[in-house]
PDB file of N, CA and C in Angstrom:
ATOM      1  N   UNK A   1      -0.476 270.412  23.788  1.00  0.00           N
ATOM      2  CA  UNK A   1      -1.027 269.236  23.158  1.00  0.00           C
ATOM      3  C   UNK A   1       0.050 268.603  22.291  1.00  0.00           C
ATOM      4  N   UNK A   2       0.129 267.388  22.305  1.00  0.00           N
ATOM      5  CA  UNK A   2       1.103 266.373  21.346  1.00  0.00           C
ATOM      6  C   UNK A   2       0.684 265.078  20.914  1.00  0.00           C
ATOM      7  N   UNK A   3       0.787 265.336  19.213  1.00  0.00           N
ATOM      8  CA  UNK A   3       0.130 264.121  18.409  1.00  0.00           C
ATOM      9  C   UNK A   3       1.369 263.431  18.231  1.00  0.00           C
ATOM     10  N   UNK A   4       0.950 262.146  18.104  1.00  0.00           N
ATOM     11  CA  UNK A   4       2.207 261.599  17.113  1.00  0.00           C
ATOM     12  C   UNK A   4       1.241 260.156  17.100  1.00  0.00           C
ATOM     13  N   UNK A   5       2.460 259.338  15.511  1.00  0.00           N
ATOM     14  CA  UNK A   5       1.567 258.227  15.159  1.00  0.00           C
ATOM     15  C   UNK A   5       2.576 257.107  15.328  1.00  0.00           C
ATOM     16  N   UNK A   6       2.380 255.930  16.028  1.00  0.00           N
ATOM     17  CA  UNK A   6       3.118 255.022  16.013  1.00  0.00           C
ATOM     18  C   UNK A   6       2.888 253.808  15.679  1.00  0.00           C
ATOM     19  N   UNK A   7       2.318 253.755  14.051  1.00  0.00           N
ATOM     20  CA  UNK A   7       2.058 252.263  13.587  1.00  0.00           C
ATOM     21  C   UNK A   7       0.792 252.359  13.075  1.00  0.00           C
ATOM     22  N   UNK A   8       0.026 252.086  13.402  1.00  0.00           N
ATOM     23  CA  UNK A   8      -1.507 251.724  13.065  1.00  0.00           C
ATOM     24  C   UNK A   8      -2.667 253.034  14.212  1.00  0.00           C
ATOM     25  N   UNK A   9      -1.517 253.474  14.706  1.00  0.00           N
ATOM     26  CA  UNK A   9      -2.294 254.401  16.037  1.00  0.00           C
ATOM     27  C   UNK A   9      -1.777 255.908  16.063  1.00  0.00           C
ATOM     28  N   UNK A  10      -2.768 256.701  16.391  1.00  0.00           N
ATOM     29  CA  UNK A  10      -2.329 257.931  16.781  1.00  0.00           C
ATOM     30  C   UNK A  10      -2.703 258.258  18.031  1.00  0.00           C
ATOM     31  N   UNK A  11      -1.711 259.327  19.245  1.00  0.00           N
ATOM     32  CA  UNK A  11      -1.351 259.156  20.416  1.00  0.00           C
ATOM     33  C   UNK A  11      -1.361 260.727  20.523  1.00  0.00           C
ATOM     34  N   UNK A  12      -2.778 261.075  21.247  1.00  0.00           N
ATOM     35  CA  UNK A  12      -2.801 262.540  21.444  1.00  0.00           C
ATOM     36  C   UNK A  12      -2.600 262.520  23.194  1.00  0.00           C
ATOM     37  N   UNK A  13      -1.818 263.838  23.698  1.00  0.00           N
ATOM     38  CA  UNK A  13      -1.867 264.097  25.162  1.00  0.00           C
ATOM     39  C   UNK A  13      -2.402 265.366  24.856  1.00  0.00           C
ATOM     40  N   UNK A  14      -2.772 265.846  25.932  1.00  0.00           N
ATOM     41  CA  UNK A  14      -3.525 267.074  26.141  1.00  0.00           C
ATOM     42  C   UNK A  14      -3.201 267.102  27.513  1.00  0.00           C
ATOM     43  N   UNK A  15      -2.439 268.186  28.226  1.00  0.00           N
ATOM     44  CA  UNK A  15      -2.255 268.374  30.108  1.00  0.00           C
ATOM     45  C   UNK A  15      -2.190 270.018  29.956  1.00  0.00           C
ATOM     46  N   UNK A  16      -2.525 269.941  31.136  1.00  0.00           N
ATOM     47  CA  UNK A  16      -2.082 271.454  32.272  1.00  0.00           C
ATOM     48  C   UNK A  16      -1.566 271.501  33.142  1.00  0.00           C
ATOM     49  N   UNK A  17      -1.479 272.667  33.541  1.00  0.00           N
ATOM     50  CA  UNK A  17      -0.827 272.841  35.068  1.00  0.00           C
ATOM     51  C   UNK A  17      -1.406 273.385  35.974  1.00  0.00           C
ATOM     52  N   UNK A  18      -2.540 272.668  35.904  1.00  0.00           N
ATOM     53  CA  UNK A  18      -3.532 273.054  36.806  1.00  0.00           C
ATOM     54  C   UNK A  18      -3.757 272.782  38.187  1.00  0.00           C
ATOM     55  N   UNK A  19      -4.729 272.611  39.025  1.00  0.00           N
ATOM     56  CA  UNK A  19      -4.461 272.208  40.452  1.00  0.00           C
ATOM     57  C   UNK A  19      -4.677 270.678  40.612  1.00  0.00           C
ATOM     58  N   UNK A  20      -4.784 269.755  39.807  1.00  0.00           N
ATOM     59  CA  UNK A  20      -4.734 268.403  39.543  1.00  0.00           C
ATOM     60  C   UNK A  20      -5.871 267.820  40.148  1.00  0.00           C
ATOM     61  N   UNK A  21      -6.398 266.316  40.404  1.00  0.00           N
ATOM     62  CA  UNK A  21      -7.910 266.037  40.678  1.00  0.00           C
ATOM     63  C   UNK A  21      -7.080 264.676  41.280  1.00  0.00           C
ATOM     64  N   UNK A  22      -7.993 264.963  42.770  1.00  0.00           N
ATOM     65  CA  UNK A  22      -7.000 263.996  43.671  1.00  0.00           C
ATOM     66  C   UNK A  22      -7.093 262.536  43.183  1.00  0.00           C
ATOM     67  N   UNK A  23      -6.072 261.408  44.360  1.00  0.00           N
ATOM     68  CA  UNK A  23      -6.101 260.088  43.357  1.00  0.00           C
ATOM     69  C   UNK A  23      -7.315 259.619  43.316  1.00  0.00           C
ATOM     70  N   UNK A  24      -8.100 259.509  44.279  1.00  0.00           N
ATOM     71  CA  UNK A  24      -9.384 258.834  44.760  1.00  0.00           C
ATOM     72  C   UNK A  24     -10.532 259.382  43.450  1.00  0.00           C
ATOM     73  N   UNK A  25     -10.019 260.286  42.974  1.00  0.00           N
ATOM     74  CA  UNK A  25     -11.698 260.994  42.023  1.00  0.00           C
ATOM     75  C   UNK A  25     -11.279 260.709  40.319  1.00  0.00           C
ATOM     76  N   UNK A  26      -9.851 260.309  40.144  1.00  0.00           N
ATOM     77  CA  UNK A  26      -9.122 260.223  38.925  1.00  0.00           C
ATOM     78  C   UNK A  26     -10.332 258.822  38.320  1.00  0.00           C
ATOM     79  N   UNK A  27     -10.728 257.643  39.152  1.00  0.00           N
ATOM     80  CA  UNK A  27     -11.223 256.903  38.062  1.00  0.00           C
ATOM     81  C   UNK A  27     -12.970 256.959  37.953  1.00  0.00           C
ATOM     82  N   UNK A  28     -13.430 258.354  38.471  1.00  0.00           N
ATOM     83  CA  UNK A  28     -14.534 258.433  38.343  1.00  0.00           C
ATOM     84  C   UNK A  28     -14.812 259.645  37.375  1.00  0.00           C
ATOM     85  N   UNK A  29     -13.878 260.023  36.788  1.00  0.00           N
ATOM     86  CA  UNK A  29     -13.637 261.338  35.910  1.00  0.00           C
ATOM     87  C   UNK A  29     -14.596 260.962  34.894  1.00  0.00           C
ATOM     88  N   UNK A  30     -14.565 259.932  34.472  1.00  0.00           N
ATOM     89  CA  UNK A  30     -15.277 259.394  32.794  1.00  0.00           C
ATOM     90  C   UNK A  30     -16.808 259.084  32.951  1.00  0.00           C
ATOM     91  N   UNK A  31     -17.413 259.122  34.509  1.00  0.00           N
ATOM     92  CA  UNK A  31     -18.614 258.863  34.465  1.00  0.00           C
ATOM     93  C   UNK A  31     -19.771 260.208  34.650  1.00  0.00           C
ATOM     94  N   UNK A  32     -20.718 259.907  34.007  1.00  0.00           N
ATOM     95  CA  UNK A  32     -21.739 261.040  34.157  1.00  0.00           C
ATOM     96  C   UNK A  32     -22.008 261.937  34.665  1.00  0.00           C
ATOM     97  N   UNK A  33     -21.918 263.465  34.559  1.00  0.00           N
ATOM     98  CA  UNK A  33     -22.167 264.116  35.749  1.00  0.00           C
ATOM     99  C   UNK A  33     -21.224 264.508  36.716  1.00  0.00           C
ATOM    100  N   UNK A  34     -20.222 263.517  37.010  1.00  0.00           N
ATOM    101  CA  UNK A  34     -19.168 263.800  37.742  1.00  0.00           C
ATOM    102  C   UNK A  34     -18.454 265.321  38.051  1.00  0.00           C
ATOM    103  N   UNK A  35     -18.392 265.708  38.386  1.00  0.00           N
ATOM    104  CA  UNK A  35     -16.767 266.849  38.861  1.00  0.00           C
ATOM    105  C   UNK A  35     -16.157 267.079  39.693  1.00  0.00           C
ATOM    106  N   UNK A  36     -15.082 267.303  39.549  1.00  0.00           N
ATOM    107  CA  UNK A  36     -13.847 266.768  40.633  1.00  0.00           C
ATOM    108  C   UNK A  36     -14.186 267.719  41.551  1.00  0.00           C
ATOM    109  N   UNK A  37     -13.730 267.447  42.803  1.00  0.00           N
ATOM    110  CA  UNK A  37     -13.717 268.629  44.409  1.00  0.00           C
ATOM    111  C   UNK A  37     -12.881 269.927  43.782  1.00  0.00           C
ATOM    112  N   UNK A  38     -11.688 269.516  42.818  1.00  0.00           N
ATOM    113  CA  UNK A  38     -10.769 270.647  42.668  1.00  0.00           C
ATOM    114  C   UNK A  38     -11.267 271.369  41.764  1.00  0.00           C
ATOM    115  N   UNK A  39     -12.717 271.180  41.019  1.00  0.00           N
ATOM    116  CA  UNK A  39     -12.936 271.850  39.504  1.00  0.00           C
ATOM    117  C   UNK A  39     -13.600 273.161  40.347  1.00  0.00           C
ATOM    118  N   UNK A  40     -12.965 273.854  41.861  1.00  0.00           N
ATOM    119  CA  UNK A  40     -13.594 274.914  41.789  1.00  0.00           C
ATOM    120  C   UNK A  40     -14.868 275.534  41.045  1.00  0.00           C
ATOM    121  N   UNK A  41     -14.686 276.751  41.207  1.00  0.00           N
ATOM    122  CA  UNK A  41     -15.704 277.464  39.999  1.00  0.00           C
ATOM    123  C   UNK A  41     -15.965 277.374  38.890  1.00  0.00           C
ATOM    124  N   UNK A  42     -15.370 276.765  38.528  1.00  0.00           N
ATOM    125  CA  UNK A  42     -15.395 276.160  36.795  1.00  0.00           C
ATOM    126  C   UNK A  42     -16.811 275.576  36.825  1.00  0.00           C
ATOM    127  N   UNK A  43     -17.749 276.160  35.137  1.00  0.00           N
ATOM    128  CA  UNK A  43     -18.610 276.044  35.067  1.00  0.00           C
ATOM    129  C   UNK A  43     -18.770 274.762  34.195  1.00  0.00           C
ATOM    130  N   UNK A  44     -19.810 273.439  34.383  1.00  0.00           N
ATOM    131  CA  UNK A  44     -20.063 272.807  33.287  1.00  0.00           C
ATOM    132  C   UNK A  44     -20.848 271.822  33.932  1.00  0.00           C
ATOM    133  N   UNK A  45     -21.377 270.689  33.083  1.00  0.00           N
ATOM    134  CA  UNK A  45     -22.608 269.892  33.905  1.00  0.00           C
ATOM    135  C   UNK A  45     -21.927 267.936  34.552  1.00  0.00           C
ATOM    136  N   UNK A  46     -20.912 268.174  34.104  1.00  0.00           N
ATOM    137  CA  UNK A  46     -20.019 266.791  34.491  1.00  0.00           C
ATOM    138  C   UNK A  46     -20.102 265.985  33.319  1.00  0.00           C
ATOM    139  N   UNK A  47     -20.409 266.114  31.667  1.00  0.00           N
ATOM    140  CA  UNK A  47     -21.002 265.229  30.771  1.00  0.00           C
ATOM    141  C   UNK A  47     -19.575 265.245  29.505  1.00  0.00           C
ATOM    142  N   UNK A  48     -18.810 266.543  29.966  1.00  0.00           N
ATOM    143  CA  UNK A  48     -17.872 266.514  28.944  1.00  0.00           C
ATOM    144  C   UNK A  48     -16.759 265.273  28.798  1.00  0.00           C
ATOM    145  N   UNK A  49     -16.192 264.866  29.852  1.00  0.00           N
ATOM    146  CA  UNK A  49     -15.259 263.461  29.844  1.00  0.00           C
ATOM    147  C   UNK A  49     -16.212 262.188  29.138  1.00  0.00           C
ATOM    148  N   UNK A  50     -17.251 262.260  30.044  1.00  0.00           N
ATOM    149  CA  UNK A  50     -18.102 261.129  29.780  1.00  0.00           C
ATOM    150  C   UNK A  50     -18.569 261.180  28.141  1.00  0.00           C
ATOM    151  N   UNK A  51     -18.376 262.004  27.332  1.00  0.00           N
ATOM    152  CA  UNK A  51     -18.843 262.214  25.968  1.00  0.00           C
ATOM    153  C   UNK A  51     -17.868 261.932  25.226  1.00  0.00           C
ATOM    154  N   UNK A  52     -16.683 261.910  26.199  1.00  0.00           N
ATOM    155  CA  UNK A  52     -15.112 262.142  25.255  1.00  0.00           C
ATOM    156  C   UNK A  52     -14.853 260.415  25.167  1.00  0.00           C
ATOM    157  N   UNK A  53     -15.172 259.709  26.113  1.00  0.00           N
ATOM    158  CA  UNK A  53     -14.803 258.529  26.098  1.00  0.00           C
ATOM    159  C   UNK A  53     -15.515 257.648  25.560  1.00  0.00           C
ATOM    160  N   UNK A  54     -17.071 258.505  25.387  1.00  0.00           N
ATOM    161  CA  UNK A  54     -17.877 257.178  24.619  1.00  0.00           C
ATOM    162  C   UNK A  54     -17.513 257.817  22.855  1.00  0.00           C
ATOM    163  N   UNK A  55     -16.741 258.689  22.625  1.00  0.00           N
ATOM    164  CA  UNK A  55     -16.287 258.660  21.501  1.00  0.00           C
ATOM    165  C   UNK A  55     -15.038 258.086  21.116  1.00  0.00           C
ATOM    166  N   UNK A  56     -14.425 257.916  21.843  1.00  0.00           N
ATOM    167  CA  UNK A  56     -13.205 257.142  21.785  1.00  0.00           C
ATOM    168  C   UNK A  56     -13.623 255.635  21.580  1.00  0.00           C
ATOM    169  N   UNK A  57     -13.922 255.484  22.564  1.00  0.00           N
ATOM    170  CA  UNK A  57     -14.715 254.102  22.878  1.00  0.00           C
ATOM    171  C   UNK A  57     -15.660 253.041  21.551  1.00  0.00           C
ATOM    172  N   UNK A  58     -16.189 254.055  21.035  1.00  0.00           N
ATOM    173  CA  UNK A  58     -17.044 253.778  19.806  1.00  0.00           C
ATOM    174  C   UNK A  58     -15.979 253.731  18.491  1.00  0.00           C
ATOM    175  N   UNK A  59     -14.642 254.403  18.558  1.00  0.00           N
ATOM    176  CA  UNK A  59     -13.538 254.077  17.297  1.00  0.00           C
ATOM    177  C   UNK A  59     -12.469 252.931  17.872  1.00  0.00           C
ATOM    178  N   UNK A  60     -13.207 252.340  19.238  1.00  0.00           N
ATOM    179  CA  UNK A  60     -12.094 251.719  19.342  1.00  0.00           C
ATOM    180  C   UNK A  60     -10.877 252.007  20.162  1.00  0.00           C
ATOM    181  N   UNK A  61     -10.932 252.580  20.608  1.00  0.00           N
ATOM    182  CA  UNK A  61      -9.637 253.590  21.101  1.00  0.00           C
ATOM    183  C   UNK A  61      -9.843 253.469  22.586  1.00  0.00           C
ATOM    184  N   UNK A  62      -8.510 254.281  23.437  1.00  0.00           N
ATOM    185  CA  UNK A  62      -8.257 253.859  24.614  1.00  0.00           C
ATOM    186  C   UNK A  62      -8.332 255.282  24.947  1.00  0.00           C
ATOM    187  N   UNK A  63      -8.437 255.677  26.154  1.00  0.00           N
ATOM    188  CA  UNK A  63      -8.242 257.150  27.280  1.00  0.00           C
ATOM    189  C   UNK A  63      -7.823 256.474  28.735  1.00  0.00           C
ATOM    190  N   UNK A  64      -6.610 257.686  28.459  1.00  0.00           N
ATOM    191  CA  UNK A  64      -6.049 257.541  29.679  1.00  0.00           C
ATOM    192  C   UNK A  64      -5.936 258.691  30.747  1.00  0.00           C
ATOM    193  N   UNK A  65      -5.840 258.826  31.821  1.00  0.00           N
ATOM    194  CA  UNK A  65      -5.570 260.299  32.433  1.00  0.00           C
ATOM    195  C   UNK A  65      -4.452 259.915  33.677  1.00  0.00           C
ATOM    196  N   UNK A  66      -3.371 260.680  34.316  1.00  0.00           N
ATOM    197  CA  UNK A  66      -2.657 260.743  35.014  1.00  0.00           C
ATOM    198  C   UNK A  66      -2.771 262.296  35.579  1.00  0.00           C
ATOM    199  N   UNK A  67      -2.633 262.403  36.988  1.00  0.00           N
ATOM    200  CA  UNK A  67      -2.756 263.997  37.660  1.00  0.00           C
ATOM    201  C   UNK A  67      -2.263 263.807  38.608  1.00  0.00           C
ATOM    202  N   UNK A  68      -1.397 264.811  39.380  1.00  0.00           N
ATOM    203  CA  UNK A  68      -1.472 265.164  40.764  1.00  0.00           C
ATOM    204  C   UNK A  68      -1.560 266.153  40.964  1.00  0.00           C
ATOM    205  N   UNK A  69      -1.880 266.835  41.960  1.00  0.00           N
ATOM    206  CA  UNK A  69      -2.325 267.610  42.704  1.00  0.00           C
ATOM    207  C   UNK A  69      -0.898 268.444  42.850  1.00  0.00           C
ATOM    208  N   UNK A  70      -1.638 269.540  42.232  1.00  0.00           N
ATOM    209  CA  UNK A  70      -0.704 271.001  42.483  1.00  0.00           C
ATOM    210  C   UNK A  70       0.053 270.917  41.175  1.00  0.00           C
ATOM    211  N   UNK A  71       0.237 270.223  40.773  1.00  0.00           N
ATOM    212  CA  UNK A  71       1.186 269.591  39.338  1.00  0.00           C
ATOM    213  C   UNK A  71      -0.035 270.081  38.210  1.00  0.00           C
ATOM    214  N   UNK A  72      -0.649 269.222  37.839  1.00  0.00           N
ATOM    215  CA  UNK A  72      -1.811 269.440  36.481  1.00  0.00           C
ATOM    216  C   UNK A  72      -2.218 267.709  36.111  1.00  0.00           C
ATOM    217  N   UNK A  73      -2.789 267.714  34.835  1.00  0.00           N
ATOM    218  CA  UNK A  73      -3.360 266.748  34.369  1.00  0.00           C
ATOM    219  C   UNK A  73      -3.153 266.668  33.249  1.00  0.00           C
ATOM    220  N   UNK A  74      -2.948 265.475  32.896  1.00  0.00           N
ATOM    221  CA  UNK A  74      -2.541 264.934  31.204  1.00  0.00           C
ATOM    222  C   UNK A  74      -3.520 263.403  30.579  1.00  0.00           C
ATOM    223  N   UNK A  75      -4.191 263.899  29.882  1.00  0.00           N
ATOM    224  CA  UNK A  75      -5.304 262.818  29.623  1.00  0.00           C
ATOM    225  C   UNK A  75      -4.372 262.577  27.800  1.00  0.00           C
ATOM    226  N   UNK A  76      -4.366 261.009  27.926  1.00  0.00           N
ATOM    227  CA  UNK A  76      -4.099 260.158  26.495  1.00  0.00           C
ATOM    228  C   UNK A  76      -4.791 259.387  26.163  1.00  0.00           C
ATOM    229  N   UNK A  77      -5.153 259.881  24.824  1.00  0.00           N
ATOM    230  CA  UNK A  77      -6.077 259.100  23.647  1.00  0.00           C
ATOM    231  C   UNK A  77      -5.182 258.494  22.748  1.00  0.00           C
ATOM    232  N   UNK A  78      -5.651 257.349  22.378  1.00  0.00           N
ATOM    233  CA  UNK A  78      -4.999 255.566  21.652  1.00  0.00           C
ATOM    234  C   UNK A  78      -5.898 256.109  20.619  1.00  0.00           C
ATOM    235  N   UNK A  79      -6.183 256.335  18.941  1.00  0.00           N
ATOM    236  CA  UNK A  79      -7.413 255.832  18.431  1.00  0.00           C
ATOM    237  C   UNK A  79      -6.349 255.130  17.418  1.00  0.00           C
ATOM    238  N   UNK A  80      -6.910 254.191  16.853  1.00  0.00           N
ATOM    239  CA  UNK A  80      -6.298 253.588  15.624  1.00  0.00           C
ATOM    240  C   UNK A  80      -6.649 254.116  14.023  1.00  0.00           C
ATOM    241  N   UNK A  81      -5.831 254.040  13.503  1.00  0.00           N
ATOM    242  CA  UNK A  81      -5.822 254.731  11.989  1.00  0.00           C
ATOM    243  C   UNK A  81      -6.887 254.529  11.459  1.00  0.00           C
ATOM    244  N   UNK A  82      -7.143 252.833  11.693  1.00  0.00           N
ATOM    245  CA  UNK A  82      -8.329 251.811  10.411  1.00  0.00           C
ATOM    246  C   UNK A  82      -8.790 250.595  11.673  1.00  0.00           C
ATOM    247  N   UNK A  83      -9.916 251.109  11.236  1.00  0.00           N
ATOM    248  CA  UNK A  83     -10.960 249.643  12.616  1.00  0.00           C
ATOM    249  C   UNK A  83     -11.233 248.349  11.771  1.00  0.00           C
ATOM    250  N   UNK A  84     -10.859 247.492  12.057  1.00  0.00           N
ATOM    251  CA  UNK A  84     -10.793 246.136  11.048  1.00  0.00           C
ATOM    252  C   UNK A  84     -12.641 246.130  10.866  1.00  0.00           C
ATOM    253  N   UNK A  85     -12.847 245.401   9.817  1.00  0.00           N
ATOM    254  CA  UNK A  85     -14.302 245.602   9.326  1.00  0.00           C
ATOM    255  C   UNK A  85     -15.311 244.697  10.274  1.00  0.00           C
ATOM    256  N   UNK A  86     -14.979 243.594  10.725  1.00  0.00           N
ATOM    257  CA  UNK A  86     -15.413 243.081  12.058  1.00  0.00           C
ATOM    258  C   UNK A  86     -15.785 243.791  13.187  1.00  0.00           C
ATOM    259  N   UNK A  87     -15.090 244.722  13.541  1.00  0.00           N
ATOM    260  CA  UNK A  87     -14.852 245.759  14.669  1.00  0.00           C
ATOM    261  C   UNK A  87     -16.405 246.690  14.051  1.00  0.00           C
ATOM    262  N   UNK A  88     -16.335 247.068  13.194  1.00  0.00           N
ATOM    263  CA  UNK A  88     -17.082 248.365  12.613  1.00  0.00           C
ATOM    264  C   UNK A  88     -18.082 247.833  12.418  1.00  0.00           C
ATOM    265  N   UNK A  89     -18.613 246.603  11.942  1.00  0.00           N
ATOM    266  CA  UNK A  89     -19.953 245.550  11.923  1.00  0.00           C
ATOM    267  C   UNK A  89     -20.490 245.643  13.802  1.00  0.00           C
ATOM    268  N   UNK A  90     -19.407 245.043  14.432  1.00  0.00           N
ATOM    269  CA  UNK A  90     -20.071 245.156  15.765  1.00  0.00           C
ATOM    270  C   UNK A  90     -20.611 246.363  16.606  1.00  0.00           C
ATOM    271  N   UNK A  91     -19.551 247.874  16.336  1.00  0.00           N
ATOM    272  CA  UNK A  91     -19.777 248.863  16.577  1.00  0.00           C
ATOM    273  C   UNK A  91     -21.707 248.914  16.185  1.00  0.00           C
ATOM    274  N   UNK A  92     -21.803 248.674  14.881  1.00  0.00           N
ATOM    275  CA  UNK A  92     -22.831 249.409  14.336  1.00  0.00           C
ATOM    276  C   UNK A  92     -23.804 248.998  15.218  1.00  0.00           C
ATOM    277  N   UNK A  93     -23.842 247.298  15.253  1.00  0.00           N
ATOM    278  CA  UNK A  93     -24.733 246.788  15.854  1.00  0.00           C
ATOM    279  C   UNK A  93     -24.943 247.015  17.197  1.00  0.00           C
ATOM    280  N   UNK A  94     -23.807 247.362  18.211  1.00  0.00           N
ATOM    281  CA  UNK A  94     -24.231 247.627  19.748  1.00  0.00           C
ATOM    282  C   UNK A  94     -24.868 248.723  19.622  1.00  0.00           C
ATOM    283  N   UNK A  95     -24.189 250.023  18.573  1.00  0.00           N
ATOM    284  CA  UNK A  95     -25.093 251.505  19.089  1.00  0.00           C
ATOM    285  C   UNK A  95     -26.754 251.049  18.607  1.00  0.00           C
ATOM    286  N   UNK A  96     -27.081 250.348  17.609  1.00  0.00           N
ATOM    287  CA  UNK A  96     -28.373 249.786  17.282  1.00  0.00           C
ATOM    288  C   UNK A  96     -29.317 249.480  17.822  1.00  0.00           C
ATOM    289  N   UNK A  97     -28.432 248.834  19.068  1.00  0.00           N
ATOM    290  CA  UNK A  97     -29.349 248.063  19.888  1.00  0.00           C
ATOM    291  C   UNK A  97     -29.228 248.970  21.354  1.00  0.00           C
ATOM    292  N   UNK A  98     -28.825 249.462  21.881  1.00  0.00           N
ATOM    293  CA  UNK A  98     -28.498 250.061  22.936  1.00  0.00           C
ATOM    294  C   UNK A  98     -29.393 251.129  23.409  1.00  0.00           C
TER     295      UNK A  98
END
């Protein structure tokens, strides 16, 4: 894992070297339920990405993931230091209403 801050943002990676999640399934990683063909035996219900991004998502922040196959996977989170007070008014109001 590697933090670092560049400005107004902090820039976490998190990868392995795992058996990677082919290209075709990489932009369905973040939705509900999902799990990749390669997540073998690995136990879980597909909700963990999808939880990770609507937390990101809710500070504002970006997720990224890059993988190949046989190589591993490296997922990057953007969040920003301070959410301008505009930003944090609207936040409140979408989870409100939603």
């Amino acid at each position: 894992m590697k933090v670092a801050r560049s400005g107004n943002v902090i820039h976490v990676e998190v990868s392995d070297t795992g058996v990677g999640i082919p290209p075709d399934e990489v932009e369905k990683l973040f939705g509900r339920f999902f799990r990749a063909s390669t997540s073998g035996v690995a136990q879980g219900t597909g909700l963990g990405l999808s939880i990770v991004k609507s937390i990101v998502d809710a500070h504002r922040g970006k997720i990224d993931v890059r993988s190949e196959l046989g190589v591993g996977t490296t997922f990057e989170v953007d969040l920003p230091l301070a959410v301008p007070e505009h930003a944090a008014a609207t936040a409140t109001t979408e989870a409100s209403t939603a």
